[in-house]
N, C-alpha and C. Protein backbone atom coordinates (compact mmCIF):
# COMPACT_ATOMS: atom_id res chain seq x y z
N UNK A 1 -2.93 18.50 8.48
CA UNK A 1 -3.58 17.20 8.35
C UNK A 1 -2.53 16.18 7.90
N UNK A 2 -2.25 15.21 9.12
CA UNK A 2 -0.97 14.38 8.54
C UNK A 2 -1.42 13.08 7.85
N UNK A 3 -0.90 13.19 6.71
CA UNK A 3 -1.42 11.39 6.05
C UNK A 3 -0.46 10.44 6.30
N UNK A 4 -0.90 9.47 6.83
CA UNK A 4 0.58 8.22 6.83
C UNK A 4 0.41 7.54 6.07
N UNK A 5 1.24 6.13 5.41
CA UNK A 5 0.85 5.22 4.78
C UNK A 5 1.45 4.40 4.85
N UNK A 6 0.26 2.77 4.52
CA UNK A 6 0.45 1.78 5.21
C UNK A 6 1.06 0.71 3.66
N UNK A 7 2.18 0.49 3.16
CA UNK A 7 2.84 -0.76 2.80
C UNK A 7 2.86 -1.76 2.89
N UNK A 8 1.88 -2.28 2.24
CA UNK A 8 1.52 -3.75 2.06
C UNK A 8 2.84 -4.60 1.56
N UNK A 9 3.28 -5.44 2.85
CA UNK A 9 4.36 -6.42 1.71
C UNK A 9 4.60 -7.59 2.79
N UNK A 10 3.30 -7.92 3.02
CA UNK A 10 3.47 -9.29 3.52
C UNK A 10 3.08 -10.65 3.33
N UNK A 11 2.80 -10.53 1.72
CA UNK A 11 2.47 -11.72 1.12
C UNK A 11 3.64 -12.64 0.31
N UNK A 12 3.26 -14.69 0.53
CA UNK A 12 4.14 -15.33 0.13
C UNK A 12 4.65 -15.37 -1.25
N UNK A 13 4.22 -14.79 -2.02
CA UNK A 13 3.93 -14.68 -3.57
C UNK A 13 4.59 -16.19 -4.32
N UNK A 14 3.17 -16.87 -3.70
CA UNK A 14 3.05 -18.52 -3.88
C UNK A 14 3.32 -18.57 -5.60
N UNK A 15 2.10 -17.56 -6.38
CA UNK A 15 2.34 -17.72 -8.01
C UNK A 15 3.82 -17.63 -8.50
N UNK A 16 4.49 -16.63 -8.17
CA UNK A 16 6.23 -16.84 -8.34
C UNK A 16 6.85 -17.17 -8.01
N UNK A 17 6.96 -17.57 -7.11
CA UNK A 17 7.89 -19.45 -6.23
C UNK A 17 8.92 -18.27 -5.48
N UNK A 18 9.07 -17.36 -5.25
CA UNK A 18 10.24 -16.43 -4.39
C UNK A 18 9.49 -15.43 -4.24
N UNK A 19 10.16 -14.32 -3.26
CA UNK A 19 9.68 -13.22 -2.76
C UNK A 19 9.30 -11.87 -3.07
N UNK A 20 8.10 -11.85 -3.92
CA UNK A 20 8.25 -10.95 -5.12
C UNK A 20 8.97 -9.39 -4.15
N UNK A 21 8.78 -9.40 -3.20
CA UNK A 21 8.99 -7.73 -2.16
C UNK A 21 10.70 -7.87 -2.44
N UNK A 22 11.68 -8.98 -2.88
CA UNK A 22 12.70 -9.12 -2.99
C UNK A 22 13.18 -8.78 -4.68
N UNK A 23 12.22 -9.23 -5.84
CA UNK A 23 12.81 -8.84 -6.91
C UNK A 23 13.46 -7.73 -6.91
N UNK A 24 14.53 -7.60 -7.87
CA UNK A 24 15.13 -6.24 -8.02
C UNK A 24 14.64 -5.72 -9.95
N UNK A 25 14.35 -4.64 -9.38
CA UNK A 25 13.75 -3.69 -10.16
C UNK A 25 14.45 -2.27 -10.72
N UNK A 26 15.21 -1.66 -12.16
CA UNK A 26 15.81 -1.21 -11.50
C UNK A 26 16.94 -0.61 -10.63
N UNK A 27 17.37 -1.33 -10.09
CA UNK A 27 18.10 -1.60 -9.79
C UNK A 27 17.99 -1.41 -7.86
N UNK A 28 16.98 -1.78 -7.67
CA UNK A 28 16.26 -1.54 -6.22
C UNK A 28 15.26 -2.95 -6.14
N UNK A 29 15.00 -3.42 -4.99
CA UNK A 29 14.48 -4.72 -4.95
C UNK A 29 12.94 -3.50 -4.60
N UNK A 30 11.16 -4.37 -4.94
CA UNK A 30 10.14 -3.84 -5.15
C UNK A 30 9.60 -3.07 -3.78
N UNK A 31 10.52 -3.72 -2.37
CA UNK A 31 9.85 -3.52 -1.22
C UNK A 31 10.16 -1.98 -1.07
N UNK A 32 11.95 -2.49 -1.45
CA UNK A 32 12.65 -0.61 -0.67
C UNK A 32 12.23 0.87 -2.09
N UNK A 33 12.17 -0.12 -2.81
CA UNK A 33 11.37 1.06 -4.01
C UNK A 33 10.02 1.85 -3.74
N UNK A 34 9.02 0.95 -2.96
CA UNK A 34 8.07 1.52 -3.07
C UNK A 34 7.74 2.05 -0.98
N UNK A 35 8.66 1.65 -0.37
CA UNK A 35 9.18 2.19 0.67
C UNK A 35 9.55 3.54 0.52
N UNK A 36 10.34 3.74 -0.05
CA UNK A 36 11.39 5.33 -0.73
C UNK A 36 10.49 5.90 -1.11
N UNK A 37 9.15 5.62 -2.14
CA UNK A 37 8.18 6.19 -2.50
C UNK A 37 6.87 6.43 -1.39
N UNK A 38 7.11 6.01 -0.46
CA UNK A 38 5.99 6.17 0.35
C UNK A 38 6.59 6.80 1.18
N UNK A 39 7.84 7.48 1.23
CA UNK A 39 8.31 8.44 2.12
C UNK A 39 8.42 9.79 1.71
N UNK A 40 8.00 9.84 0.62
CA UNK A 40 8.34 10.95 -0.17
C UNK A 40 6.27 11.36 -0.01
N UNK A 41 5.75 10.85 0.73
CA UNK A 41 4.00 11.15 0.46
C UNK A 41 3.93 12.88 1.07
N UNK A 42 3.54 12.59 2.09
CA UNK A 42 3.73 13.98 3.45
C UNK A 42 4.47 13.93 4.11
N UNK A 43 5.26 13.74 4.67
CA UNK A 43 6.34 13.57 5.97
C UNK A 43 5.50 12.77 7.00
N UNK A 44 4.38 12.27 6.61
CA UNK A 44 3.82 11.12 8.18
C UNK A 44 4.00 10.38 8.06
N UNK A 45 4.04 9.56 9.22
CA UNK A 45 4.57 8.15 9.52
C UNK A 45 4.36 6.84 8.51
N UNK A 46 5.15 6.01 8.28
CA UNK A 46 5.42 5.03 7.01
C UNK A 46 5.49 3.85 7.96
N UNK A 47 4.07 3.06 7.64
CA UNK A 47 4.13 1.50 8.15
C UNK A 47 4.40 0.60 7.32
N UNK A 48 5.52 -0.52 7.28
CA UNK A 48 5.49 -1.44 5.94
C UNK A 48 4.92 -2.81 6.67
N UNK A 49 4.14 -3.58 6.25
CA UNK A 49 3.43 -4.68 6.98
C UNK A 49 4.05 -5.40 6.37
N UNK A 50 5.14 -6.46 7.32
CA UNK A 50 5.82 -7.65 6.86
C UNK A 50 5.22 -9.10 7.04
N UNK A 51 5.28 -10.15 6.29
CA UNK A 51 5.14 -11.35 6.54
C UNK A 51 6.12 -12.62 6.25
N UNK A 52 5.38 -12.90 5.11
CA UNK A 52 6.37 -13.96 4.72
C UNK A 52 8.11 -13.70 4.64
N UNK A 53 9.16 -14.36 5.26
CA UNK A 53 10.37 -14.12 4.91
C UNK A 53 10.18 -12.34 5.30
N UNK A 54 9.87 -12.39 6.63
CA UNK A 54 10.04 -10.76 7.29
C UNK A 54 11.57 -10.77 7.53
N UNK A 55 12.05 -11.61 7.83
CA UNK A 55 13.72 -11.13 8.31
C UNK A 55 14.43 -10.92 7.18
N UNK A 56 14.30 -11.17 6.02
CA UNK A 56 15.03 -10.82 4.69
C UNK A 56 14.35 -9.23 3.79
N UNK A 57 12.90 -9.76 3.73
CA UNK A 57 12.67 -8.43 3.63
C UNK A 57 12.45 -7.51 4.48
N UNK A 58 12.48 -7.57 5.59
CA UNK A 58 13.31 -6.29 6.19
C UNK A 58 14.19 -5.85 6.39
N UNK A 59 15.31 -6.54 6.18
CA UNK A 59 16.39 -5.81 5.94
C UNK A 59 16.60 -5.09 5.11
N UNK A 60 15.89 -5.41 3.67
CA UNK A 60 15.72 -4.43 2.61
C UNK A 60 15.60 -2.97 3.07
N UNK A 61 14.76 -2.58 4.17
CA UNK A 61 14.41 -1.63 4.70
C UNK A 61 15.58 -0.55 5.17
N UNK A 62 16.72 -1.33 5.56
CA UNK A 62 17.52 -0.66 6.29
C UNK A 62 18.41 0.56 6.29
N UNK A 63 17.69 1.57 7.13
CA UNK A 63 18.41 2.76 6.94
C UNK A 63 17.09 3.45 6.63
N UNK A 64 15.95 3.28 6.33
CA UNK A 64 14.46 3.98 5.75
C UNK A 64 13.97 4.46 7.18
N UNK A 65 13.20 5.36 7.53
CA UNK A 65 12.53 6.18 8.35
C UNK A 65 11.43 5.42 8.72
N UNK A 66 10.85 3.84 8.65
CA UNK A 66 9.28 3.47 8.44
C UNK A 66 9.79 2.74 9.55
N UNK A 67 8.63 2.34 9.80
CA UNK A 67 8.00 1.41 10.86
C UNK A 67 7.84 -0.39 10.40
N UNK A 68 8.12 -1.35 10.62
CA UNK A 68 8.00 -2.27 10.43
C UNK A 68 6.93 -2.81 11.07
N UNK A 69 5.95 -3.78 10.71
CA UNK A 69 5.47 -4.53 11.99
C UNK A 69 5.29 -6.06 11.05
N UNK A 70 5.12 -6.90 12.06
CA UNK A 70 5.36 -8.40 11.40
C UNK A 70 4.06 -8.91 11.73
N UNK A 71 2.95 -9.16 10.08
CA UNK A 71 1.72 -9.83 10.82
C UNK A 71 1.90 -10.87 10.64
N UNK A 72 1.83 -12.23 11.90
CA UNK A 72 1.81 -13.26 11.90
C UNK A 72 0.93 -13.93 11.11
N UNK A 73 -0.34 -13.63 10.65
CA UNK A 73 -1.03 -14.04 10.17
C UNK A 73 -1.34 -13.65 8.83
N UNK A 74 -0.42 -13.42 8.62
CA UNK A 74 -0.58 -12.71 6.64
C UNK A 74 -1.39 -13.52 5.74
N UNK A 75 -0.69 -15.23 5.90
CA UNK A 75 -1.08 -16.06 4.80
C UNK A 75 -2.78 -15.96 4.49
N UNK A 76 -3.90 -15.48 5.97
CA UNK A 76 -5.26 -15.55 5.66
C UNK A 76 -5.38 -14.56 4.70
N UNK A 77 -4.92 -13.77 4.72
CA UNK A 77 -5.18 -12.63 3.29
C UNK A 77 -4.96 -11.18 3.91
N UNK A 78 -4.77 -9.76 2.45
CA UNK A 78 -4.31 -8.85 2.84
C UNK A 78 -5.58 -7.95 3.84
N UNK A 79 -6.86 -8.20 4.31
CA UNK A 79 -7.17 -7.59 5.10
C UNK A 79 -6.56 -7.53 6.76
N UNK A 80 -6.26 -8.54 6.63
CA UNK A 80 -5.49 -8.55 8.12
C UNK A 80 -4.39 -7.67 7.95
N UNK A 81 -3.82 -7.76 6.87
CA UNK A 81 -2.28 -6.99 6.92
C UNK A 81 -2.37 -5.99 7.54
N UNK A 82 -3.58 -5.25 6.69
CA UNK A 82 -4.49 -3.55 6.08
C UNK A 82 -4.77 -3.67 7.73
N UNK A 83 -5.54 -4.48 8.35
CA UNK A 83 -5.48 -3.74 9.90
C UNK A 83 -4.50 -3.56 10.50
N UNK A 84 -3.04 -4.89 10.28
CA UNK A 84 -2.37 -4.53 11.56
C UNK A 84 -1.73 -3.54 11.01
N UNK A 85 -1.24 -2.91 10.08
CA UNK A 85 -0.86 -1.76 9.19
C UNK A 85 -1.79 -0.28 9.99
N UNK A 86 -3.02 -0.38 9.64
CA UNK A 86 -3.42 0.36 10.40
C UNK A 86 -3.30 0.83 11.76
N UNK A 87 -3.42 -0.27 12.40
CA UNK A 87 -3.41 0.37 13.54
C UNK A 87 -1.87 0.53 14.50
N UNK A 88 -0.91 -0.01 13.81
CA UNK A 88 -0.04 0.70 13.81
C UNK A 88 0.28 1.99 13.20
N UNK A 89 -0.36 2.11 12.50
CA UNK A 89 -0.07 3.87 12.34
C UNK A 89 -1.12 4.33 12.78
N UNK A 90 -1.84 4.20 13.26
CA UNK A 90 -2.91 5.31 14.22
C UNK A 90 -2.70 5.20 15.67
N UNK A 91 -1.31 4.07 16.24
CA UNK A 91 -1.70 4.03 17.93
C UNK A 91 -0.54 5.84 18.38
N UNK A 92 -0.89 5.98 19.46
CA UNK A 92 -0.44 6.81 20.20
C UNK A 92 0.88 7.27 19.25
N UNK A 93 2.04 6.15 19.81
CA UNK A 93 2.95 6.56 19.17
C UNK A 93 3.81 7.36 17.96
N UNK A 94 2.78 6.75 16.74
CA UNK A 94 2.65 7.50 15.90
C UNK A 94 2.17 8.72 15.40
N UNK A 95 1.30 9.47 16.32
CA UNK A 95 0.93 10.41 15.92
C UNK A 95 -0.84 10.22 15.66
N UNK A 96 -1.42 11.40 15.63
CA UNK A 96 -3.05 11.57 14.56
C UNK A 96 -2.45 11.79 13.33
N UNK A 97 -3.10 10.87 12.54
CA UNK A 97 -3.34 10.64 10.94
C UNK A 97 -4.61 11.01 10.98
N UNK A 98 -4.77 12.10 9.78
CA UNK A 98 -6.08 11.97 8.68
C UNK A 98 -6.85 12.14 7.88
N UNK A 99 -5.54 10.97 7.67
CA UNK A 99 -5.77 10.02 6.49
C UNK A 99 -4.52 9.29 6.08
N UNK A 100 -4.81 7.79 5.09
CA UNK A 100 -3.64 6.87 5.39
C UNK A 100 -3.99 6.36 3.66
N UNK A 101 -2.58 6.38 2.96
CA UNK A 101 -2.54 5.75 1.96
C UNK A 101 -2.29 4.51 1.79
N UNK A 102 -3.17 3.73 1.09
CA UNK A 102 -2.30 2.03 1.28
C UNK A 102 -1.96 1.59 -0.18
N UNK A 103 -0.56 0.98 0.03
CA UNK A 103 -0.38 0.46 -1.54
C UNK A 103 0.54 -1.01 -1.38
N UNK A 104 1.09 -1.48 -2.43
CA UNK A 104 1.28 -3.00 -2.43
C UNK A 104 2.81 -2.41 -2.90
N UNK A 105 3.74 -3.13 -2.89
CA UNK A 105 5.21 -2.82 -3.06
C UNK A 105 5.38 -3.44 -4.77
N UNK A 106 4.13 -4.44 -5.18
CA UNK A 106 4.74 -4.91 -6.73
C UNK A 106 3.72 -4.07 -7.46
N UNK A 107 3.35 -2.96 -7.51
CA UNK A 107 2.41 -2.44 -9.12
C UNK A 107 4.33 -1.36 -9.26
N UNK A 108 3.99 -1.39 -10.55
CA UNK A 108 5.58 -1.17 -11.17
C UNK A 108 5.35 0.23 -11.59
N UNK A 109 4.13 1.14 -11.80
CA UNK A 109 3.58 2.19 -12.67
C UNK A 109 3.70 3.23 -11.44
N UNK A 110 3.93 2.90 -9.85
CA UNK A 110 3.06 3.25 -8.46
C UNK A 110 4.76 4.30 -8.31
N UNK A 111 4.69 5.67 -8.45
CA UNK A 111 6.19 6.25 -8.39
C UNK A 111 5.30 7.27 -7.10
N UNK A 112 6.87 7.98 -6.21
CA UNK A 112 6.21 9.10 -5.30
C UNK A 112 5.01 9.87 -6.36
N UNK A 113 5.43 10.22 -7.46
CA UNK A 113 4.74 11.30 -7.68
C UNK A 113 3.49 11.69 -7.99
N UNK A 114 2.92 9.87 -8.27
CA UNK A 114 1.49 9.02 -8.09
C UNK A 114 0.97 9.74 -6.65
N UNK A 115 1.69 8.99 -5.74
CA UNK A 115 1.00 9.22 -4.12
C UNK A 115 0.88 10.48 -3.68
N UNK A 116 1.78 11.40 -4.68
CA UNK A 116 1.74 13.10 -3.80
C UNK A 116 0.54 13.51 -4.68
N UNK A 117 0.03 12.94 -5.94
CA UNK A 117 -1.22 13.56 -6.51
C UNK A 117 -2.09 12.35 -6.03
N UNK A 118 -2.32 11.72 -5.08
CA UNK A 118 -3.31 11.17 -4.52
C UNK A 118 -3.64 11.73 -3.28
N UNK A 119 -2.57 12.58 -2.65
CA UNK A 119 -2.46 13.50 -1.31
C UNK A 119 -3.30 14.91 -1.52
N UNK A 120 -2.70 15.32 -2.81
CA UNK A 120 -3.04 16.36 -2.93
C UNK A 120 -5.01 16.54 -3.62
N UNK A 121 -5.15 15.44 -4.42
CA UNK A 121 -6.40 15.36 -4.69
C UNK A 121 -7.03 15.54 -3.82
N UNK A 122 -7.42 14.87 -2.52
CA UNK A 122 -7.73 14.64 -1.31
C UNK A 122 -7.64 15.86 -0.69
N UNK A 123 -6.92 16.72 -0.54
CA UNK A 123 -6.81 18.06 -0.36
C UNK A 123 -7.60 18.81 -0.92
N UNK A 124 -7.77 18.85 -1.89
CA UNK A 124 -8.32 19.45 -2.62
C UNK A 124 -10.15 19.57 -3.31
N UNK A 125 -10.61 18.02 -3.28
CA UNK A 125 -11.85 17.54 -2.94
C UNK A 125 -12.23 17.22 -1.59
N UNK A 126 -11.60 17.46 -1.11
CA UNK A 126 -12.52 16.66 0.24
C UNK A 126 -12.80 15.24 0.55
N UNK A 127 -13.00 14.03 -0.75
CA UNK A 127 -13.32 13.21 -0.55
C UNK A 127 -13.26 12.10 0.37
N UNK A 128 -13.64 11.72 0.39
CA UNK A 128 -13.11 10.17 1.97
C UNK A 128 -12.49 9.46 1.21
N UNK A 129 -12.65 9.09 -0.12
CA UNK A 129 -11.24 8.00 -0.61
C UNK A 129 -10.90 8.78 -1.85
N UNK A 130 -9.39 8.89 -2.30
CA UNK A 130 -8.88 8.84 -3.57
C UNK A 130 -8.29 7.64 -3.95
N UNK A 131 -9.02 7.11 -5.15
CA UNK A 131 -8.13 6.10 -5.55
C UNK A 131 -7.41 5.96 -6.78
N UNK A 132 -6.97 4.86 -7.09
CA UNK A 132 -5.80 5.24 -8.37
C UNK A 132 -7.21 4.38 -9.71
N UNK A 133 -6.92 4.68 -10.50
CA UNK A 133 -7.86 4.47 -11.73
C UNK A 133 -7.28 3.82 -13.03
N UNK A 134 -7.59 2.74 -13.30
CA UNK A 134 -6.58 1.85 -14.33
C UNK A 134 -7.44 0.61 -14.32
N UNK A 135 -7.25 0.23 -15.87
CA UNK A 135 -8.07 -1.00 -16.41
C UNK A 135 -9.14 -1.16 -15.72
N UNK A 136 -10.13 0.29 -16.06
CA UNK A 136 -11.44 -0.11 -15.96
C UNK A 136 -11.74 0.04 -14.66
N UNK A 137 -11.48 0.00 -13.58
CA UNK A 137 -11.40 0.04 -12.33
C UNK A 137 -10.51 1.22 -11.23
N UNK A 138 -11.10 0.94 -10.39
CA UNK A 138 -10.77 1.68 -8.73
C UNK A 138 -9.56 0.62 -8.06
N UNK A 139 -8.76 1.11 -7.72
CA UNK A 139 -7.74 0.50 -6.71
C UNK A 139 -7.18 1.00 -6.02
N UNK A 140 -6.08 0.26 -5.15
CA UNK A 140 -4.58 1.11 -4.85
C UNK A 140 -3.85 0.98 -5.74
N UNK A 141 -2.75 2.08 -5.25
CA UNK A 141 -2.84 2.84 -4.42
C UNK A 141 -3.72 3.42 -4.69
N UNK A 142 -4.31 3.87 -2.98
CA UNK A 142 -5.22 4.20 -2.57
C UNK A 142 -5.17 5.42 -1.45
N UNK A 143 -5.60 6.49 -1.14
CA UNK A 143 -5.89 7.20 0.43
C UNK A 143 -7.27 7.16 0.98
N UNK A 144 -7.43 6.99 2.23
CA UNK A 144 -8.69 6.66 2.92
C UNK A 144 -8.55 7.68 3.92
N UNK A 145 -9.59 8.80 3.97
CA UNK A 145 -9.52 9.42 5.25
C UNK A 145 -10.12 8.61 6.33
N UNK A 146 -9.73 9.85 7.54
CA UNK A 146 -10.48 8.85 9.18
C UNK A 146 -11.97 8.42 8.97
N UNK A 147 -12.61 8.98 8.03
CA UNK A 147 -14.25 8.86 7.77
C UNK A 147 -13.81 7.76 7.67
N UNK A 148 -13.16 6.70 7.16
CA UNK A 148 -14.07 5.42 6.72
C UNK A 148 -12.97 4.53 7.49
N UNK A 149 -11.70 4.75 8.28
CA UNK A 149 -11.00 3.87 8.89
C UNK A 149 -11.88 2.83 9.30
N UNK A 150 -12.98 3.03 10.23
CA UNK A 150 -14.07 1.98 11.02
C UNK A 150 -14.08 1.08 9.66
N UNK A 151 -14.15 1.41 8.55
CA UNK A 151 -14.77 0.15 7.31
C UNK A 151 -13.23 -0.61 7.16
N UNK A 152 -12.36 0.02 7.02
CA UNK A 152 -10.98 -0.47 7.04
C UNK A 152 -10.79 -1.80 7.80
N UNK A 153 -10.99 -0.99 9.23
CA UNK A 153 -10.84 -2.08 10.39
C UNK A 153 -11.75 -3.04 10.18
N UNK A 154 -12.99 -2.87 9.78
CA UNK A 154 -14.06 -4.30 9.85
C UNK A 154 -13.40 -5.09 8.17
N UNK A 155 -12.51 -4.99 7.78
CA UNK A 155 -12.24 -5.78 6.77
C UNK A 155 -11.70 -7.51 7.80
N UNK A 156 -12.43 -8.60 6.50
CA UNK A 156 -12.21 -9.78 7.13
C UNK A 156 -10.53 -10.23 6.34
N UNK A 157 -10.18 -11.04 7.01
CA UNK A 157 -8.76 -11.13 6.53
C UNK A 157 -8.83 -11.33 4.84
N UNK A 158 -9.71 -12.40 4.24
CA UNK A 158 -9.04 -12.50 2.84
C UNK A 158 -9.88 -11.04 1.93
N UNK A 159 -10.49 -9.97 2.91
CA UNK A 159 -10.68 -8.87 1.88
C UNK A 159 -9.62 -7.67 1.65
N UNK A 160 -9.75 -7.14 0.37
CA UNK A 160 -8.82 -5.64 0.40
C UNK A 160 -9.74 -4.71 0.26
N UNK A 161 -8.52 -3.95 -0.04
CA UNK A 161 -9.25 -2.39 0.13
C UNK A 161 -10.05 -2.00 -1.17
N UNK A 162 -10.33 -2.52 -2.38
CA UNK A 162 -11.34 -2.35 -3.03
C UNK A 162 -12.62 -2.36 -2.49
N UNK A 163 -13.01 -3.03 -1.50
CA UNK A 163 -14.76 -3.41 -1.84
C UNK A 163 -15.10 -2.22 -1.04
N UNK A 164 -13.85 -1.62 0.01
CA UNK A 164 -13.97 -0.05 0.61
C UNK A 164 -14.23 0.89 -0.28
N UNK A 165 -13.63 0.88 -1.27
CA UNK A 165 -13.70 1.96 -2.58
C UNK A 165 -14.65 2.00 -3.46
N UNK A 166 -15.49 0.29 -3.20
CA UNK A 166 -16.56 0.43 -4.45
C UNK A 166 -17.69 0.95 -3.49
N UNK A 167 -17.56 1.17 -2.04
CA UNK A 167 -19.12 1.08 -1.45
C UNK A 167 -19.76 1.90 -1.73
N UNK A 168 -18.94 3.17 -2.18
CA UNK A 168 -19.80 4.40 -2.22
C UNK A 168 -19.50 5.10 -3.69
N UNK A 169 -19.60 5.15 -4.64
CA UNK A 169 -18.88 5.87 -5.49
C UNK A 169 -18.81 7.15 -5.97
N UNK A 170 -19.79 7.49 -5.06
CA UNK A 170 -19.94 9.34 -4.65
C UNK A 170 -19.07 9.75 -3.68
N UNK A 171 -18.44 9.02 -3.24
CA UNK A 171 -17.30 9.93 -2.11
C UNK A 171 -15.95 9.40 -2.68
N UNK A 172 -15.79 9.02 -3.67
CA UNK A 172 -14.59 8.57 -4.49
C UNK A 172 -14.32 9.49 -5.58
N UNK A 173 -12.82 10.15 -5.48
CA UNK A 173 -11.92 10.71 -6.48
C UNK A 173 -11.04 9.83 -7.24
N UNK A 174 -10.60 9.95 -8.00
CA UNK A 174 -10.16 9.04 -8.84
C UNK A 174 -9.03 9.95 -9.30
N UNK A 175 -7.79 9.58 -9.92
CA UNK A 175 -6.30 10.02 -10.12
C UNK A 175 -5.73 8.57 -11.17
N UNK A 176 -5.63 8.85 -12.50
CA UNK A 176 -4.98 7.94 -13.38
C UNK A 176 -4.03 7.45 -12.67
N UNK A 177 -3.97 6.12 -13.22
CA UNK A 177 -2.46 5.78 -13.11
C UNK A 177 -3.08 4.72 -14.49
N UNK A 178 -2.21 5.03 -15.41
CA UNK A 178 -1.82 4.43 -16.52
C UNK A 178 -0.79 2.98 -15.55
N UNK A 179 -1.61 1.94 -16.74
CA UNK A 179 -0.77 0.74 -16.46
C UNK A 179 -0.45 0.30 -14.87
N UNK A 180 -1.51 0.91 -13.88
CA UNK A 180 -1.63 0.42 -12.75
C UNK A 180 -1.73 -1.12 -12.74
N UNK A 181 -2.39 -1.76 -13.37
CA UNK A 181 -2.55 -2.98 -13.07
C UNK A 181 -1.39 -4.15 -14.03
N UNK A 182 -0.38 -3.30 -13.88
CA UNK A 182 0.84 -4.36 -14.14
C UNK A 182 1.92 -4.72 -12.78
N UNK A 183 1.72 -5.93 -12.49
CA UNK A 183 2.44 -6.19 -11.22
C UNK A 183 2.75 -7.48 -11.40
N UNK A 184 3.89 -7.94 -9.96
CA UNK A 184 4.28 -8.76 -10.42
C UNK A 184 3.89 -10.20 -9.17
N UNK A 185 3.38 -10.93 -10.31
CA UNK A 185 2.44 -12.57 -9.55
C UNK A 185 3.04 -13.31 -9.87
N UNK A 186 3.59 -13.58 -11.70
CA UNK A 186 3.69 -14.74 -11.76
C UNK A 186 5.34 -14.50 -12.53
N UNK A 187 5.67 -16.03 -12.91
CA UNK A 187 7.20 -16.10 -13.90
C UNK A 187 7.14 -15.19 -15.31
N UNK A 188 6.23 -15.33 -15.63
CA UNK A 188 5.32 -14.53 -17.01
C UNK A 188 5.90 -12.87 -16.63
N UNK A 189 5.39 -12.56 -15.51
CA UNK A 189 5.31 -10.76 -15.16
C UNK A 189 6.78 -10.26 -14.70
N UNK A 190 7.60 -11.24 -13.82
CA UNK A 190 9.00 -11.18 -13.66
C UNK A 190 9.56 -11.17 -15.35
N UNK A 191 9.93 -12.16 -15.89
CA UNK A 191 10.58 -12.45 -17.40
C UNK A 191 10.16 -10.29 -18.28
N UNK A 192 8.71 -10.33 -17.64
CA UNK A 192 8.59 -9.50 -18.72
C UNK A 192 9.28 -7.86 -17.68
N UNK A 193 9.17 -7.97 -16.79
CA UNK A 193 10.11 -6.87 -16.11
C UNK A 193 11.58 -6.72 -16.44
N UNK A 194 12.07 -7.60 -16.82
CA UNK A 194 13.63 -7.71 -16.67
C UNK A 194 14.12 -7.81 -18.45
């Protein structure tokens, strides 16, 4: 059962006036960090969804095993990303996935070893989603088996993949991640990274 996963990093990150997928972290900028970590999931295919300033942050990429794709339309919000992400990793080329992890390149807490116990949960329950569990809440990173891709795809552009995770909360596993919800938006969250 191959899982791929889809890399969210195509937003302008308007709150921090520069490219948060560009900070360096680390000593690794946030995109190719959590790239490296999403290669380390199962050995299936790695989509990173580019937007804003795609020709800079993709180069970040260079030399990584993933797939790029450039959604033109990022700025409406990350559900669009989450499809064209998707369905680049489910066309032909890539292979059958199923099941697909999706995560954002700035939560700072999000290491491989997060995503291989979100793989393996999933293995292990059965469930249609594992998600990561922090401040009170369900998020990504996230894995979604093929059961619920169809809900994936009907996402409207300014939705994410939460309101997928809250629909049911009987087919949801859950996997800590301490301090999941530290990422980076604003001058405040950069200053305090560095």
């Amino acid at each position: 059962m191959t899982v791929g996963v889809v890399l969210l990093a195509a937003g302008g990150s308007s709150r921090l006036g520069r490219p948060k997928q560009l900070v360096v972290h680390q000593g690794q900028t946030l995109v190719r960090r959590a790239a490296e970590a999403a290669l380390s999931v199962d050995g299936g295919p790695v989509v990173v969804v580019l937007g804003a300033q795609h020709e800079a942050v993709g180069a970040e990429l260079a030399g990584l095993a993933v797939r790029t794709v450039v959604h033109a339309d990022w700025a409406a919000g990350p559900g669009g990303s989450l499809r064209a992400g998707l369905r680049a990793l489910t066309s032909d080329e890539t292979g059958d996935v199923e099941a697909v992890v999706v995560l954002l390149c700035d939560q700072l807490r999000v290491d491989a070893a997060h995503l291989r116990a979100l793989v393996a949960t999933w293995r292990h329950t059965g469930c249609a989603v594992v998600a990561s569990a922090y401040d009170g809440a369900r998020g990504v990173p996230a894995l979604f088996s093929r059961t619920v891709f169809a809900e994936l795809e009907a996402l409207q552009p300014e939705q994410g993949a939460r309101g997928v995770i809250a629909r049911d909360a009987s087919r949801v596993a859950e996997v800590p991640l301490p301090g999941g919800d530290e990422d980076v938006d604003t001058a405040a969250d950069l200053a305090r990274l560095t």
